[in-house]
N, C-alpha and C. Protein backbone atom coordinates (compact mmCIF):
# COMPACT_ATOMS: atom_id res chain seq x y z
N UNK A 1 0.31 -6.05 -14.79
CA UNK A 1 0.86 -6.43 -13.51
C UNK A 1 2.39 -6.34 -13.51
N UNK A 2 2.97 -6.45 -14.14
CA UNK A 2 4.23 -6.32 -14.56
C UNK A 2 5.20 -4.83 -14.05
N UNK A 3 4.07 -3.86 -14.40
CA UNK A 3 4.59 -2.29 -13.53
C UNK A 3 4.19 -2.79 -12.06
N UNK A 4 4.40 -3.18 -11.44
CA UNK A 4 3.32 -3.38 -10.21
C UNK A 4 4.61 -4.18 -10.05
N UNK A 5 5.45 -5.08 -10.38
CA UNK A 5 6.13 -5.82 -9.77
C UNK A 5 7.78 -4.95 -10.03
N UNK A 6 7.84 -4.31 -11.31
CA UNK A 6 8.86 -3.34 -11.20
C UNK A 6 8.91 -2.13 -10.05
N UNK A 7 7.59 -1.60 -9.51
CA UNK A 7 7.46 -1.00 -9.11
C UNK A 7 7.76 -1.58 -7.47
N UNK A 8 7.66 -2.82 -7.32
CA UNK A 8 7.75 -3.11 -5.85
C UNK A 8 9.37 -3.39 -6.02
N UNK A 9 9.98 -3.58 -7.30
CA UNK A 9 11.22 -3.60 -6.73
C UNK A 9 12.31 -1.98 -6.67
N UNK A 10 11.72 -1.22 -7.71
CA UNK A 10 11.92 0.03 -7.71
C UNK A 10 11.83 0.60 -6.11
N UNK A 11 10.80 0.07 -5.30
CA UNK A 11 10.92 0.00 -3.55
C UNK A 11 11.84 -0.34 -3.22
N UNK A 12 12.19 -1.43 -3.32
CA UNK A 12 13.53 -2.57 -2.76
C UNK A 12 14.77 -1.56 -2.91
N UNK A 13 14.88 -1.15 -4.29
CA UNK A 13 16.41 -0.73 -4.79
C UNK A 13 16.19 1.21 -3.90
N UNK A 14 15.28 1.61 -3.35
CA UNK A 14 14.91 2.65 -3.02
C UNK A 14 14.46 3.89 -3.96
N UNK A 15 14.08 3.61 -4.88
CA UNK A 15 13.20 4.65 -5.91
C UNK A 15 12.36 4.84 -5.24
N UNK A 16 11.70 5.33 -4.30
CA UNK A 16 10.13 5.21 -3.96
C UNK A 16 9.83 6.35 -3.92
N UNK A 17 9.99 7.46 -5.02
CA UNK A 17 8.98 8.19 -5.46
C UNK A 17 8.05 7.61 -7.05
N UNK A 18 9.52 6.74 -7.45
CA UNK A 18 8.70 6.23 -8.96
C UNK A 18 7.59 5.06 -8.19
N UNK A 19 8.10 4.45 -7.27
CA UNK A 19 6.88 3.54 -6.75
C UNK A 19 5.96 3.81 -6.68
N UNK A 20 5.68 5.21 -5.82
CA UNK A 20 4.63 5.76 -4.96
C UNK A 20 3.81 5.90 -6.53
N UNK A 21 4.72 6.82 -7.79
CA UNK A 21 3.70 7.21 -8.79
C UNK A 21 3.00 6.15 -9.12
N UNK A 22 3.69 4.67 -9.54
CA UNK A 22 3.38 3.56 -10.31
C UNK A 22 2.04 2.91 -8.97
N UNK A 23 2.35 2.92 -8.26
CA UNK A 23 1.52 1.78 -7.23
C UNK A 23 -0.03 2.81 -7.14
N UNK A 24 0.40 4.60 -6.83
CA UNK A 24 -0.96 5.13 -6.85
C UNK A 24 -1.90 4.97 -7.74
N UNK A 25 -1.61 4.93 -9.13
CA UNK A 25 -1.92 4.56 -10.26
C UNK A 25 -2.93 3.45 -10.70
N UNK A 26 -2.32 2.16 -9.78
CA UNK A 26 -2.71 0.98 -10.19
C UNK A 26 -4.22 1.02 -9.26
N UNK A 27 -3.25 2.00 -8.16
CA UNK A 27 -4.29 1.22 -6.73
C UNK A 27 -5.70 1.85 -6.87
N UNK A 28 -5.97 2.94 -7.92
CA UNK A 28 -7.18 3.40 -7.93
C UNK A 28 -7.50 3.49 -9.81
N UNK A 29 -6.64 2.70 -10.20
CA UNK A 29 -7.28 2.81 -12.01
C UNK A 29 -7.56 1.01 -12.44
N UNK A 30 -6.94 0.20 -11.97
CA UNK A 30 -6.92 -0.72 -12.30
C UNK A 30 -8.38 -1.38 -11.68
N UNK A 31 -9.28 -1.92 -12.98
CA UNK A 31 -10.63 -2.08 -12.63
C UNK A 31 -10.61 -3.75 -12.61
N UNK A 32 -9.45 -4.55 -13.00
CA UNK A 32 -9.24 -5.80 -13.18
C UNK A 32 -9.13 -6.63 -11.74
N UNK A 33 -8.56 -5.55 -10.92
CA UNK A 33 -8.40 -6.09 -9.46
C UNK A 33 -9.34 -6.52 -8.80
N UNK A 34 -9.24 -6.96 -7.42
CA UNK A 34 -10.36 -6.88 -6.76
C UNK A 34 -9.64 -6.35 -5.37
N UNK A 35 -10.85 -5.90 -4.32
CA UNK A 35 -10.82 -4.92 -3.47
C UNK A 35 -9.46 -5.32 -2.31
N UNK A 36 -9.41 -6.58 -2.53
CA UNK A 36 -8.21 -6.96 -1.40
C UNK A 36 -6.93 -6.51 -2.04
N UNK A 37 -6.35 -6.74 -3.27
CA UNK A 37 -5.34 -6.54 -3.93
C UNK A 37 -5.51 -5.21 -4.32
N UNK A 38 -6.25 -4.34 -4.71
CA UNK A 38 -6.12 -2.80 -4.23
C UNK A 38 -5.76 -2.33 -3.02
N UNK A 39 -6.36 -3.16 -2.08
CA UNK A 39 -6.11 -2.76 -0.21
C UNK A 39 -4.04 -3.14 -0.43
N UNK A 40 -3.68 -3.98 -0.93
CA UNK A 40 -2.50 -4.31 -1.00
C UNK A 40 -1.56 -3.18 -1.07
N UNK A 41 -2.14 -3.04 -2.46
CA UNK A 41 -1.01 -1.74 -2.94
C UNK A 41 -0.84 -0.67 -2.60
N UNK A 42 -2.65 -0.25 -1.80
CA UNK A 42 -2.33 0.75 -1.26
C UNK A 42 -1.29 0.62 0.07
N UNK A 43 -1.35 -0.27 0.70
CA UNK A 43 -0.12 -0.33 1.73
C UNK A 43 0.87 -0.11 1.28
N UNK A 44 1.52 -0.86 0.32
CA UNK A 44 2.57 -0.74 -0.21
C UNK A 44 2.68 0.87 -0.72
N UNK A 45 1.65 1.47 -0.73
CA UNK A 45 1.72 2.56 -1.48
C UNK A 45 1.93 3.51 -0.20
N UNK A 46 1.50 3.37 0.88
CA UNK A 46 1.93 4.02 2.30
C UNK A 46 2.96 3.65 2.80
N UNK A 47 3.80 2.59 2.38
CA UNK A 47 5.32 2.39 2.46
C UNK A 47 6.37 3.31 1.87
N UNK A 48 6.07 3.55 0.56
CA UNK A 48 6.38 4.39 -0.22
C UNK A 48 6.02 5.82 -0.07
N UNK A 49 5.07 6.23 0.56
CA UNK A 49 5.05 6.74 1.22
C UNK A 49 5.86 7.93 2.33
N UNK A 50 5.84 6.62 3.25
CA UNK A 50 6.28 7.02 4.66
C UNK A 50 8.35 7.06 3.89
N UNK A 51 8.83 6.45 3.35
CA UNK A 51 10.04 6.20 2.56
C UNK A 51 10.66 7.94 1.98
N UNK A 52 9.14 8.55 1.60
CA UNK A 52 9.80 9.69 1.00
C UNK A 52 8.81 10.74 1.64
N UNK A 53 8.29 10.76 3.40
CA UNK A 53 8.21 11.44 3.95
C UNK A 53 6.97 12.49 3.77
N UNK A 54 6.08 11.23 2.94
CA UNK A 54 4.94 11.72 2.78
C UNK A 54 3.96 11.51 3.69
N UNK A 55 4.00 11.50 5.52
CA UNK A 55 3.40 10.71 6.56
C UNK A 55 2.01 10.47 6.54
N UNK A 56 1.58 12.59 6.05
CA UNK A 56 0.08 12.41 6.15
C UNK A 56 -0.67 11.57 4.83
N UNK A 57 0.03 11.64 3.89
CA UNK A 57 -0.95 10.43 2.81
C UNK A 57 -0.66 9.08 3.10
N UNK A 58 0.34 9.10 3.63
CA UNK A 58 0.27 7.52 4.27
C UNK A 58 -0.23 7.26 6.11
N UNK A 59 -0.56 7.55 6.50
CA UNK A 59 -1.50 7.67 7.54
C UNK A 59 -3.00 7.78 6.92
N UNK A 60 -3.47 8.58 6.06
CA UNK A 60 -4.83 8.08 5.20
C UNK A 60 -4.20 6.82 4.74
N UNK A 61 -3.54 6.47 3.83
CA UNK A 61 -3.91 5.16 3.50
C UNK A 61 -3.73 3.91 4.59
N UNK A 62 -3.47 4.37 5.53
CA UNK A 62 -3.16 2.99 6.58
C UNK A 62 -4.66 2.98 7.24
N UNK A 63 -5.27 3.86 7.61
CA UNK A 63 -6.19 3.97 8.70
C UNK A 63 -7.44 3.48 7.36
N UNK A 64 -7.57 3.56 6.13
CA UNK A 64 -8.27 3.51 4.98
C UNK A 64 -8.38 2.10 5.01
N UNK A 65 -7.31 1.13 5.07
CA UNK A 65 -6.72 -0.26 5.23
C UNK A 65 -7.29 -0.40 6.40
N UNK A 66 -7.10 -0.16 7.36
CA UNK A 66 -7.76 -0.61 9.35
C UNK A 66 -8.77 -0.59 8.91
N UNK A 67 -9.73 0.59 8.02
CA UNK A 67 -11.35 0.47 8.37
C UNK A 67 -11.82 -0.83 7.67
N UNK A 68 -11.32 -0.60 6.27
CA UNK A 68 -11.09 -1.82 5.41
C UNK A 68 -11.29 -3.17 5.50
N UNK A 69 -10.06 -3.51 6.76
CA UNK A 69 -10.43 -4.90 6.98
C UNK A 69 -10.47 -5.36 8.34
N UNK A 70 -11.60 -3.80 8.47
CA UNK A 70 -12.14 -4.25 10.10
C UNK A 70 -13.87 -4.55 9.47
N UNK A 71 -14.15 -3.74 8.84
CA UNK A 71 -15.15 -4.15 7.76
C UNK A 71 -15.34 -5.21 7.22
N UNK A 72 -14.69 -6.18 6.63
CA UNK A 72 -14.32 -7.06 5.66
C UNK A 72 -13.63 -8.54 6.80
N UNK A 73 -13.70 -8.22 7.73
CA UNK A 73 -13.34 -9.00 9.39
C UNK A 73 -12.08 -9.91 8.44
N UNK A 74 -11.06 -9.48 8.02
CA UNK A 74 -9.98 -9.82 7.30
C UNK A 74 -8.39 -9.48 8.23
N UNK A 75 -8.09 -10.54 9.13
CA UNK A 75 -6.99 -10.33 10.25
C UNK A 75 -6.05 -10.10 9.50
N UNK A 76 -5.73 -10.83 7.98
CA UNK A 76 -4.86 -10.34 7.24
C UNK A 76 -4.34 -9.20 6.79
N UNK A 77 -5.20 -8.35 6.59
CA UNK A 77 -5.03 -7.16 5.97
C UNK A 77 -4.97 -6.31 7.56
N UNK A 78 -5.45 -6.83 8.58
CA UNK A 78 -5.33 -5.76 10.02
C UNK A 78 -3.71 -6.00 9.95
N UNK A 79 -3.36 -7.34 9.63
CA UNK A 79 -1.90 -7.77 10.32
C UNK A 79 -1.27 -7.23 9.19
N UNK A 80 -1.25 -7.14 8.12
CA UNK A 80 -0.41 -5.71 7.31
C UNK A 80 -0.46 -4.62 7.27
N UNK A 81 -1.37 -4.10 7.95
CA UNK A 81 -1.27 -2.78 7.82
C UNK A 81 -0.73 -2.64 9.48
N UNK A 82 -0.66 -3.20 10.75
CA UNK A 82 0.13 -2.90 11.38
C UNK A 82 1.38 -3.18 11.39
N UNK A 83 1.99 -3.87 10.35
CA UNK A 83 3.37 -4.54 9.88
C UNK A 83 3.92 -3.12 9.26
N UNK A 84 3.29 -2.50 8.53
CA UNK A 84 3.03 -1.40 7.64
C UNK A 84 3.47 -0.12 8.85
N UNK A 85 3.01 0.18 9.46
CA UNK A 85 2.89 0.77 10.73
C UNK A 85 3.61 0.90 11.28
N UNK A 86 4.44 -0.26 11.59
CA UNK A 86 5.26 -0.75 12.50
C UNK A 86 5.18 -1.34 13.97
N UNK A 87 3.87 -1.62 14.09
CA UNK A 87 3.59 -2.24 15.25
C UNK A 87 4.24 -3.72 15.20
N UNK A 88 3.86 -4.73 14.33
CA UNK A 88 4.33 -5.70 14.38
C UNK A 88 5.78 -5.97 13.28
N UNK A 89 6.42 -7.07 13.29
CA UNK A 89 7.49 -7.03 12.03
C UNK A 89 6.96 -8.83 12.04
């Protein structure tokens, strides 16, 4: 977890291609997680993303997130991924 928190600040300071590598990584290898905290990173990972102008893989991962936790009836994860989006702040 530790790359996962360098990696969200590697976001902050604007690295977000090393993010995007570190967060894709976690968000589909890490078997320790569970499905909400994968849904996480992948946002974060469509932040990183959209940051270095990668729209269409982050548009899959946002709409991946909507089905997600329209499925999972989880307002939380709807209300980040339109935060994500930019519908709401």
């Amino acid at each position: 977890m530790a790359n996962v928190s360098i990696a969200y600040l590697n976001n902050y300071i604007g690295k977000h291609a090393e993010t995007a590598k570190t967060l894709r990584y976690y968000a589909y290898n890490a078997d320790y997680m569970n499905q909400e905290e994968r849904q996480l990173l992948k946002l974060s990972l469509a932040d990183a993303y959209i940051e270095i102008n990668k729209m269409d893989s982050a548009y899959i991962l946002i709409q991946e997130g909507l089905h997600s936790s329209e499925k999972t009836k989880t307002f939380m994860g709807v209300t980040r991924t339109w935060d994500c989006w930019g519908i709401i702040t």
